[in-house]
Protein backbone atom coordinates (compact mmCIF):
# COMPACT_ATOMS: atom_id res chain seq x y z
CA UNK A 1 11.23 17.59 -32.90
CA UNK A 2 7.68 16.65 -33.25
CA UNK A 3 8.03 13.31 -34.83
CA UNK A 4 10.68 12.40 -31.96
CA UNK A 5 8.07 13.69 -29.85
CA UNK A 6 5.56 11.09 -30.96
CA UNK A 7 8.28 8.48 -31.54
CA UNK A 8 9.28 8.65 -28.36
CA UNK A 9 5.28 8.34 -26.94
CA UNK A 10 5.39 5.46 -28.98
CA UNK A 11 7.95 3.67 -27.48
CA UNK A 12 6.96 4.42 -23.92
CA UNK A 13 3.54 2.90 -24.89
CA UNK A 14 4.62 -0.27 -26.25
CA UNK A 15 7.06 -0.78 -23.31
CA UNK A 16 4.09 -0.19 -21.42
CA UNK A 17 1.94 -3.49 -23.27
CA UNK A 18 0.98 -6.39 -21.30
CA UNK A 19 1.71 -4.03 -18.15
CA UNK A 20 1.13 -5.43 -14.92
CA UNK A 21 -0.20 -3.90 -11.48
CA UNK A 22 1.89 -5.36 -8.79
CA UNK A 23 1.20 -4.67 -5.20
CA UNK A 24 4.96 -3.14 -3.81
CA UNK A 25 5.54 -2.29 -0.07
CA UNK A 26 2.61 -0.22 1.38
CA UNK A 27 5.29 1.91 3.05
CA UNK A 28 7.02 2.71 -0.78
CA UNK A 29 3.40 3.35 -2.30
CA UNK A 30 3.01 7.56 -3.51
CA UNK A 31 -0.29 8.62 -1.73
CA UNK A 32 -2.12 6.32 0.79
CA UNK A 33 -5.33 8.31 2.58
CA UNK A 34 -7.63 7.35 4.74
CA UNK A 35 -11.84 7.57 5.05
CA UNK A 36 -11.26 8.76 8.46
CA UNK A 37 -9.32 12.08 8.85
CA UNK A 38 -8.06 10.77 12.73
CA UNK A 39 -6.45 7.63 11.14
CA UNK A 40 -2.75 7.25 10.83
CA UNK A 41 -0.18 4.97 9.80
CA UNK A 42 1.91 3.52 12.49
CA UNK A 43 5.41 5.36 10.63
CA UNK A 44 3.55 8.87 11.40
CA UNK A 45 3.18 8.59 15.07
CA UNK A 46 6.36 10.98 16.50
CA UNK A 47 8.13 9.90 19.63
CA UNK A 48 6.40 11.55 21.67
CA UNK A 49 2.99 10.55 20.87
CA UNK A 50 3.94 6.69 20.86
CA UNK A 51 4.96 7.69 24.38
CA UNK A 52 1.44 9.01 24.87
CA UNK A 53 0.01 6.10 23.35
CA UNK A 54 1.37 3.14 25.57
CA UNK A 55 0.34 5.87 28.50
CA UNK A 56 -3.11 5.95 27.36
CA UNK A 57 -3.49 1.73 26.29
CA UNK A 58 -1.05 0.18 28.85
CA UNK A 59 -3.09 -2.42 30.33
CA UNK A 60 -0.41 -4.91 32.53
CA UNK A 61 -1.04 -8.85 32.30
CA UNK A 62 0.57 -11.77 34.43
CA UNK A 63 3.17 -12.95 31.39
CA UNK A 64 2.83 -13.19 27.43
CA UNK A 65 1.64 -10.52 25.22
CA UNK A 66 -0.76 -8.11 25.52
CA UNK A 67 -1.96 -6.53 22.48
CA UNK A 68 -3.71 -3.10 21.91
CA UNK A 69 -5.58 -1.48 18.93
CA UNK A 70 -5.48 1.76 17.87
CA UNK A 71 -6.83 1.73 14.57
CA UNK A 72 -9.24 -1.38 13.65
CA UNK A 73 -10.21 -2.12 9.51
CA UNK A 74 -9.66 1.91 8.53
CA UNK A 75 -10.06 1.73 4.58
CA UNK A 76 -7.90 3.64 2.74
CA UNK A 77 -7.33 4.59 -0.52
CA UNK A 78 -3.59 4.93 -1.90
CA UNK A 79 -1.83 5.31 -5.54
CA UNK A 80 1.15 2.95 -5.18
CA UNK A 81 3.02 3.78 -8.49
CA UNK A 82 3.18 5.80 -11.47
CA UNK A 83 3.61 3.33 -14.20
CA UNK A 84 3.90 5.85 -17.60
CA UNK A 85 3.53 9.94 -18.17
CA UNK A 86 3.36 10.78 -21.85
CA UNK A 87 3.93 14.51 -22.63
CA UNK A 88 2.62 15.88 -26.06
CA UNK A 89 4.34 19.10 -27.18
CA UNK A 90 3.40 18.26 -30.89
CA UNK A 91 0.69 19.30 -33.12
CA UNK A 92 -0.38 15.37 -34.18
CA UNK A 93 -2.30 13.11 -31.80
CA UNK A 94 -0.66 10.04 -30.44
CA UNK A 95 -2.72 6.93 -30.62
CA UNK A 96 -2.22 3.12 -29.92
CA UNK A 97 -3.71 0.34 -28.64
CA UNK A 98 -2.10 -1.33 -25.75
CA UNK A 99 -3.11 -4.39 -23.21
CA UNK A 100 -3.25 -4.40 -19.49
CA UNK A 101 -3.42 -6.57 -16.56
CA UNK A 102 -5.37 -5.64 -14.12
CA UNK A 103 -5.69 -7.39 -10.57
CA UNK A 104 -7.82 -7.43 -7.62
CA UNK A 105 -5.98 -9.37 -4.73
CA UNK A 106 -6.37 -9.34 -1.07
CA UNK A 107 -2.48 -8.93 0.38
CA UNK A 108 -1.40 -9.10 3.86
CA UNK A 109 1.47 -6.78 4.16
CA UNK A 110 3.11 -5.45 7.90
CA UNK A 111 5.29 -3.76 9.90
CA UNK A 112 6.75 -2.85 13.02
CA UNK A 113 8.34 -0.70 15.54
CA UNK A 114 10.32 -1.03 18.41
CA UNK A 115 11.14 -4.27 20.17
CA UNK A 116 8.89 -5.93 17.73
CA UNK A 117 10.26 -8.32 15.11
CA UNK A 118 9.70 -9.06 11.21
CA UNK A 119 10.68 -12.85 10.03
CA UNK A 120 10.82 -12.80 6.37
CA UNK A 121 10.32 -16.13 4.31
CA UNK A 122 10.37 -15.52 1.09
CA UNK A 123 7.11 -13.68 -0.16
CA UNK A 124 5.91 -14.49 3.60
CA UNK A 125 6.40 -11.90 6.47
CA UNK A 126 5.11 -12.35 9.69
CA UNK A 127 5.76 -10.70 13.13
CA UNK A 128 8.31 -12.52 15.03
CA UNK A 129 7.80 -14.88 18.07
CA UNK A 130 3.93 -15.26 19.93
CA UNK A 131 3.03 -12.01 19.41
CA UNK A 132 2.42 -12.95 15.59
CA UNK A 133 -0.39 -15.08 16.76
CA UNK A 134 -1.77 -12.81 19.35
CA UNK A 135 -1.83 -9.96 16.05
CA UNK A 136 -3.35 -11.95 13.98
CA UNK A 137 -6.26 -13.53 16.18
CA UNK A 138 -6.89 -9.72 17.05
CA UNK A 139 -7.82 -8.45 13.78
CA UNK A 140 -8.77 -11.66 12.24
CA UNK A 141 -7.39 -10.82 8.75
CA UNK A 142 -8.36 -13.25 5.39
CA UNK A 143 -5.92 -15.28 3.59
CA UNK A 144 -4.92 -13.94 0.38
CA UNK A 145 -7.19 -14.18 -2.72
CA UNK A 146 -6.39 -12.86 -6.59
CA UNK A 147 -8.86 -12.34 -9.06
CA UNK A 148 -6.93 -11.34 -12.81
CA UNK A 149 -8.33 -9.67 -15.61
CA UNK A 150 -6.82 -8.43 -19.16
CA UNK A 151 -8.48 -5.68 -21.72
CA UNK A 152 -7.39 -3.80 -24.32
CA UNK A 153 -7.91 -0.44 -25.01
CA UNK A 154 -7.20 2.49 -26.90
CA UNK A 155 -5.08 5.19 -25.26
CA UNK A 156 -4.75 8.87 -27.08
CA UNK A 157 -2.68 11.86 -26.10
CA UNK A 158 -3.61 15.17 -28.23
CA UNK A 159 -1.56 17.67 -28.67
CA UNK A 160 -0.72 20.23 -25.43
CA UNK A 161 -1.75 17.35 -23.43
CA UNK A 162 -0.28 14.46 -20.68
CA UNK A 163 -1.44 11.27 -20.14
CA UNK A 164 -0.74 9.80 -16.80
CA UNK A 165 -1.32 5.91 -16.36
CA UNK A 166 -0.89 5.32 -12.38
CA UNK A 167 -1.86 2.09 -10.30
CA UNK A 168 -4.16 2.72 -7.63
CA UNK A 169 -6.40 0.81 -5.57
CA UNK A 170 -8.26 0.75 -1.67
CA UNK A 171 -6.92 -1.44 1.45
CA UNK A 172 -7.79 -1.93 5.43
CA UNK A 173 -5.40 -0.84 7.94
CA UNK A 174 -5.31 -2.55 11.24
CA UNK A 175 -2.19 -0.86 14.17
CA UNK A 176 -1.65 -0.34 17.63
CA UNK A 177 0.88 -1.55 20.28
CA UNK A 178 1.82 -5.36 21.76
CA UNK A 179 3.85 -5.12 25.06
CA UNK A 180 5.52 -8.14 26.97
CA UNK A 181 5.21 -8.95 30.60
CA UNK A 182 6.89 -11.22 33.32
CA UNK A 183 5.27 -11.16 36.33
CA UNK A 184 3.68 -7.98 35.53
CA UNK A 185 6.35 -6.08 34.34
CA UNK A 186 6.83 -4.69 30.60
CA UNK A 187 10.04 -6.14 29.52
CA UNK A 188 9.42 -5.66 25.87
CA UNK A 189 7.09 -3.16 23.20
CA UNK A 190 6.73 -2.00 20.56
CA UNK A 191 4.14 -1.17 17.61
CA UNK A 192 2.66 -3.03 15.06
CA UNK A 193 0.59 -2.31 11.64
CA UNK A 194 -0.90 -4.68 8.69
CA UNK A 195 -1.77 -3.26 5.43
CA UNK A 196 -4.33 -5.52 3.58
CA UNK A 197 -4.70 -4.55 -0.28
CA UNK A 198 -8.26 -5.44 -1.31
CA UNK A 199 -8.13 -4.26 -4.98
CA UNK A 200 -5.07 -2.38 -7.24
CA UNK A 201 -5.93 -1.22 -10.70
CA UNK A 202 -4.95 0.93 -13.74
CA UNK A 203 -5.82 4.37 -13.61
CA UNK A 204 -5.35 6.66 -16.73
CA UNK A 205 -5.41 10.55 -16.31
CA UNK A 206 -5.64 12.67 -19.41
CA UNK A 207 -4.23 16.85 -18.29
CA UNK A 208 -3.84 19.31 -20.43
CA UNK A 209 -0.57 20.98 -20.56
């Protein structure tokens, strides 16, 4: 049992060489907190309190989009994925050496509620009609930059012990709502959110069992 134990580390480690971070969905990642306790993502806002919230921020216009923030460049911190967990229940140390990617990127990720559109273009999403611009010019995000690094390193699990190797990283969060008048009146709204990843890396946690 042991030596299947360690086996088996083994080969979870080596499928684990010349790993990758990749930045999924913001709304798939495991954990995503923010600096400031009042912050929220736009998916955590009930019914009622978007109802609150275009109360509170309705402010009418002539024709064309009006948009409204709620939260303006909150940084969070999140832990999109857990990428390998190695349990030891042996009596011999596991050791290897493995290589990893690691990248810093800036990534402009969004989404939306309500009467407020997504157009997807291959790896490009963007909101849908005018109001994309009027988002955008609001919060004045950057284009996307990478930035890759490789190292290797030596990883060791001793015995009673799990090893835990996680990408995590920071981002900005920009939401609020967009609402559509004609002649004054709201014909269309909805709520809107970006999700800009500034940096994602490997993080390895060593627990004992």
């Amino acid at each position: 049992m042991k030596k299947a134990m360690i086996f088996l580390g083994l080969v979870l480690l080596l499928v684990c060489q010349s790993a990758r971070v990749s930045a999924n969905s913001y709304l798939s990642y495991q954990e995503v907190v923010f600096e400031n306790d009042q912050a929220t993502l736009l998916r955590d806002y009930t019914d009622d309190q978007m109802k609150q919230l275009y109360r509170r921020y309705m402010s009418r216009t002539l024709i064309g989009w009006k948009v409204m923030k709620i939260h303006h460049q909150e940084p969070v911190e999140f832990i999109s994925e857990t990428k390998l967990r190695i349990v030891n229940n042996g009596y011999s140390t596991i050791k290897h050496t493995i290589s990893m990617t690691t990248k810093e990127e800036s990534k402009f990720q969004i989404t939306a509620s309500g009467d407020i559109g997504i157009d997807v273009k291959g790896d490009i999403k963007k909101f849908k009609g005018s109001v994309d611009a009027s988002i955008k010019t609001s919060i004045q995000y950057t284009k996307s930059t990478t930035k890759t690094e490789s190292s290797d390193f030596v990883i060791i699990v001793d015995p009673g012990t799990v090893v835990t190797i996680r990408s995590r990283g920071q981002g900005i969060v920009n939401n609020g709502l967009a609402m559509y008048y004609i002649l004054w009146m709201n014909t269309l709204k909805g709520g809107w959110e970006t999700f800009i990843v500034t940096t994602e890396y490997f993080e390895i946690v060593k627990e004992k069992l």
